[in-house]
Protein backbone atom coordinates (compact mmCIF):
# COMPACT_ATOMS: atom_id res chain seq x y z
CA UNK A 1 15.15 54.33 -26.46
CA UNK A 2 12.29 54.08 -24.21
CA UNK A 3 10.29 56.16 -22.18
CA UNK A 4 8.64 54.43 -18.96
CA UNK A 5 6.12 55.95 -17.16
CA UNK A 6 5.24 54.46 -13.76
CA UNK A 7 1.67 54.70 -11.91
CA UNK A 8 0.07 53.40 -9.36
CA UNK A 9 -1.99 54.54 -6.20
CA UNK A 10 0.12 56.22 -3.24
CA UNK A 11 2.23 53.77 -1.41
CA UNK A 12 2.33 51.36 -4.68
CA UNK A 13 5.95 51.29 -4.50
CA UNK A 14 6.62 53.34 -7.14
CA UNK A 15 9.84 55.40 -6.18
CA UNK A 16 11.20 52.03 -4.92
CA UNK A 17 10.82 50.41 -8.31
CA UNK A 18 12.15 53.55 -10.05
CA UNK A 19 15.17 52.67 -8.04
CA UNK A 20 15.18 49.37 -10.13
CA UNK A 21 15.67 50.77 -13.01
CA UNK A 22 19.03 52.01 -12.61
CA UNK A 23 20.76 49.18 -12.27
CA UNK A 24 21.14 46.75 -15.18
CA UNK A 25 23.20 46.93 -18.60
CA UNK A 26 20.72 49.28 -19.82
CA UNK A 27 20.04 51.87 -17.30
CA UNK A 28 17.40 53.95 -17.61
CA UNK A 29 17.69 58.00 -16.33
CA UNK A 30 15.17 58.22 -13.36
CA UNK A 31 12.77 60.77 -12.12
CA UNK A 32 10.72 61.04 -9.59
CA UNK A 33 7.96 63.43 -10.60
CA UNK A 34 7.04 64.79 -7.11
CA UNK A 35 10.79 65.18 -6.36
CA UNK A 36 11.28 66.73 -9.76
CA UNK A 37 7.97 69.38 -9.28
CA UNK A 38 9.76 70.23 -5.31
CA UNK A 39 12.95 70.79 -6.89
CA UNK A 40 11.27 73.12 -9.27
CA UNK A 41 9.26 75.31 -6.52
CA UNK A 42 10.81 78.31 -4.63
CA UNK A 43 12.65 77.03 -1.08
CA UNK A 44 9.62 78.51 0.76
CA UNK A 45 8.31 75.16 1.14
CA UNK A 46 9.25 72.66 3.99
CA UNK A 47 8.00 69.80 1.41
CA UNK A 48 5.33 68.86 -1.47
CA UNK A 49 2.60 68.21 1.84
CA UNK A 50 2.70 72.03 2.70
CA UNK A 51 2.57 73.10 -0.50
CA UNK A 52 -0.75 71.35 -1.15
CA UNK A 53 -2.17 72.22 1.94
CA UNK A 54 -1.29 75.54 1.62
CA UNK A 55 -1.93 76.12 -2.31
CA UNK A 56 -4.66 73.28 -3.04
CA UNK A 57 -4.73 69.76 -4.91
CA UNK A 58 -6.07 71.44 -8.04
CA UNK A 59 -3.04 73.49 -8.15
CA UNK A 60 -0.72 71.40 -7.56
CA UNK A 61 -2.24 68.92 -9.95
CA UNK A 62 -1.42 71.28 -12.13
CA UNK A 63 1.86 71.58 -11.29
CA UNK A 64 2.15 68.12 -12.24
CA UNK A 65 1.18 68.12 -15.79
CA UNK A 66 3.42 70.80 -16.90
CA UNK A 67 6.18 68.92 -15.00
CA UNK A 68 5.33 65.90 -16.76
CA UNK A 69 5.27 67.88 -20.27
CA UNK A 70 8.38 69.63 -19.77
CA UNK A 71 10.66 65.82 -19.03
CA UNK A 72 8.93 64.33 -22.06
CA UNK A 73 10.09 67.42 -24.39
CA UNK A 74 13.17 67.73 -22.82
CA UNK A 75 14.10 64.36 -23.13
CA UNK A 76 17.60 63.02 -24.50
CA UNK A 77 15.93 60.49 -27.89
CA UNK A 78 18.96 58.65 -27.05
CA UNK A 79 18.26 57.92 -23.09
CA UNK A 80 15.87 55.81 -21.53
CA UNK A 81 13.89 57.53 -19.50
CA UNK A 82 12.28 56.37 -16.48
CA UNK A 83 9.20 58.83 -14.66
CA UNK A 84 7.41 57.80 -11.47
CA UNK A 85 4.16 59.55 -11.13
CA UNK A 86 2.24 60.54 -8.02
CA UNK A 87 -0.16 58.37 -6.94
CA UNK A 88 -3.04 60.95 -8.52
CA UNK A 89 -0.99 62.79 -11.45
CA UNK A 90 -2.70 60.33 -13.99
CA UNK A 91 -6.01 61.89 -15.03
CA UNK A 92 -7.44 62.24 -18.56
CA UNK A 93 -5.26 65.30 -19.11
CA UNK A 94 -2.30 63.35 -18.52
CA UNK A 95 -3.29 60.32 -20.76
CA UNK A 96 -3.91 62.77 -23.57
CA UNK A 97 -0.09 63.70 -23.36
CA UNK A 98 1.21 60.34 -22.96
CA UNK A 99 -0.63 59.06 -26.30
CA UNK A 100 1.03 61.60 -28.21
CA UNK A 101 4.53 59.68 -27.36
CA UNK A 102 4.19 57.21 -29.10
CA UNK A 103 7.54 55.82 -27.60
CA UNK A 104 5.94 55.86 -23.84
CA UNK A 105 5.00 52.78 -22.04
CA UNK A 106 2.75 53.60 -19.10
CA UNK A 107 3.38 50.57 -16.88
CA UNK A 108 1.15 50.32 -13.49
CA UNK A 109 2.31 48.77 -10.29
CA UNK A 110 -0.98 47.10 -9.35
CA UNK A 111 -0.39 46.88 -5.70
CA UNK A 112 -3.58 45.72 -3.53
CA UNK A 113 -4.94 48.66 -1.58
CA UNK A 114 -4.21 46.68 2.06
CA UNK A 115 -0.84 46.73 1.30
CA UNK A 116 -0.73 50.80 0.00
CA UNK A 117 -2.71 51.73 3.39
CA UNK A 118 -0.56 49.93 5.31
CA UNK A 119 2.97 51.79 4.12
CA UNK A 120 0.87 55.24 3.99
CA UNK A 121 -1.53 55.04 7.28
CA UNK A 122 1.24 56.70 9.66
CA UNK A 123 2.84 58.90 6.86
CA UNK A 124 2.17 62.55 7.58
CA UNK A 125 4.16 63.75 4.20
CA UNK A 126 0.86 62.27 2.74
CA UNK A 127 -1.56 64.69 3.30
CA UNK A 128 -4.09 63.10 1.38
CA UNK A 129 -3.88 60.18 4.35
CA UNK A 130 -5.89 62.60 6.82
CA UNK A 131 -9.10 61.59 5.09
CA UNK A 132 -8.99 57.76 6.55
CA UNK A 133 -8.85 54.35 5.25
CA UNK A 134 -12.57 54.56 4.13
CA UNK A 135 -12.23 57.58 1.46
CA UNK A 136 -8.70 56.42 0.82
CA UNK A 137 -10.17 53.28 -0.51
CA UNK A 138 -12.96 54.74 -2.55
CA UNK A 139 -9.89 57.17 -4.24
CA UNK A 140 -8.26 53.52 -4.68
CA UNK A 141 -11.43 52.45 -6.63
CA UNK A 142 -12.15 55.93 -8.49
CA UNK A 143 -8.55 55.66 -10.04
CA UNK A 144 -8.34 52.29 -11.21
CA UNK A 145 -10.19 52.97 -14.23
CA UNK A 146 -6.79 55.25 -15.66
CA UNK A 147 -4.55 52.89 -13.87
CA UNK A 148 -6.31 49.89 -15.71
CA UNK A 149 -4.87 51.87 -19.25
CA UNK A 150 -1.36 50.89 -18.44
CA UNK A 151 0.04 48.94 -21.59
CA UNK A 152 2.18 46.96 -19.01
CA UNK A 153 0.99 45.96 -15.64
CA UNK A 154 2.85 44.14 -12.62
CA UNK A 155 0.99 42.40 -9.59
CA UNK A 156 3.03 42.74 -6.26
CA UNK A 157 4.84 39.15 -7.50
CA UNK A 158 5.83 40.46 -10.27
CA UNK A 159 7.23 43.49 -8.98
CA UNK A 160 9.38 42.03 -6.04
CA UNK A 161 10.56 39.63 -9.52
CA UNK A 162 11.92 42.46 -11.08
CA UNK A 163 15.66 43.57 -10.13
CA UNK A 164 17.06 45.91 -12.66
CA UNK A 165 16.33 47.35 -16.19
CA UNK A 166 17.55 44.37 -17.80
CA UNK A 167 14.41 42.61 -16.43
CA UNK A 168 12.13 45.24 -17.11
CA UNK A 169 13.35 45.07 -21.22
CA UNK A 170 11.12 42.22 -22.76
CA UNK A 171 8.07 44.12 -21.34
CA UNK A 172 8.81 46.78 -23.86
C-alpha cells in the first residue's frame, strides 16, 4: 500500500487535503503530524503554539522527526497511510528518513504564498505569523528548495480537482 506524505508551507491546505483522502474506495488512514506530536505531549499545554513559545522551534522540530519516525515504523504494510506535515517539519533530516521508504511519496501542495498569508495573517495558533508578511515570505522562499523534492506536486487547480483517494491513485 502506499505511504503519502504531504508538505507544503503553513496555510497550504494541507490538513484540508488530508481530509480528502478519506473518502474514496481506497481510503487512506490519516494523520496529522502536529495533531499527532500534541496528542503525544503531557496535557500541560493549552496547544502546539505554547509549546513552541515556551520550549523553542529547535525543540519542537525535534519533536517532529521522531514523530514522523515512529508512524513510518509503526505503520500497518497493509494500510495506506496518509501524513500531513507542518509547514517546516521537512528539512534535510527529514528527507533522509523519507528516502529510506522506498514506498513513500512525498507529494507538495504548491500553494502561492498570497494565498498561505492570507488564511494565516489573523491566526494566532501560528506563532510563527508574529514575524510579518515580509520574513514570512522569505521562510516561503528558503523552503521551497525541500518542497521542490516532492515526487508529486499539485498547483492550487489541481488541488481543489482532487476529491477523494480514488483521485489521488494514478499519481502513485
Amino acid at each position: 500500500m502506499a505511504i503519502i506524505i504531504i508538505c507544503g508551507f503553513s496555510g497550504a491546505g494541507k490538513s484540508t487535503f488530508l481530509q480528502k483522502l478519506i473518502l474514496g474506495k481506497r481510503p487512506f488512514k490519516i494523520v496529522d503530524l502536529d495533531q499527532f506530536i500534541f496528542q503525544e505531549l503531557s496535557t500541560d499545554w493549552k496547544n502546539l503554539a505554547e509549546y513552541i513559545e515556551k520550549e523553542g522551534e529547535l525543540k519542537f522540530r525535534n519533536l517532529e522527526f521522531l514523530a514522523l519516525q515512529k508512524l513510518l515504523k509503526s505503520n500497518d504494510p497493509k494500510e495506506s497511510l496518509a501524513i500531513a506535515l507542518g509547514g517546516g517539519a521537512l528539512t534535510d533530516q527529514t528527507w533522509k528518513i523519507l528516502k529510506k521508504h522506498r514506498e513513500v511519496k512525498l507529494l507538495w501542495l504548491n500553494t502561492p504564498f498570497a494565498i498561505c498569508w492570507d488564511r494565516i495573517k489573523n491566526d494566532l495558533k501560528r506563532p510563527l505569523t508574529r514575524l510579518g508578511e515580509k520574513k514570512m515570505r522569505e521562510l516561503y522562499q528558503q523552503r521551497l528548495p525541500f518542497f521542490k523534492k516532492a515526487q508529486i506536486q499539485l498547483d492550487i487547480k489541481m488541488q481543489n480537482l482532487l476529491k477523494s483517494s480514488d483521485d489521488l491513485l494514478h499519481y502513485l
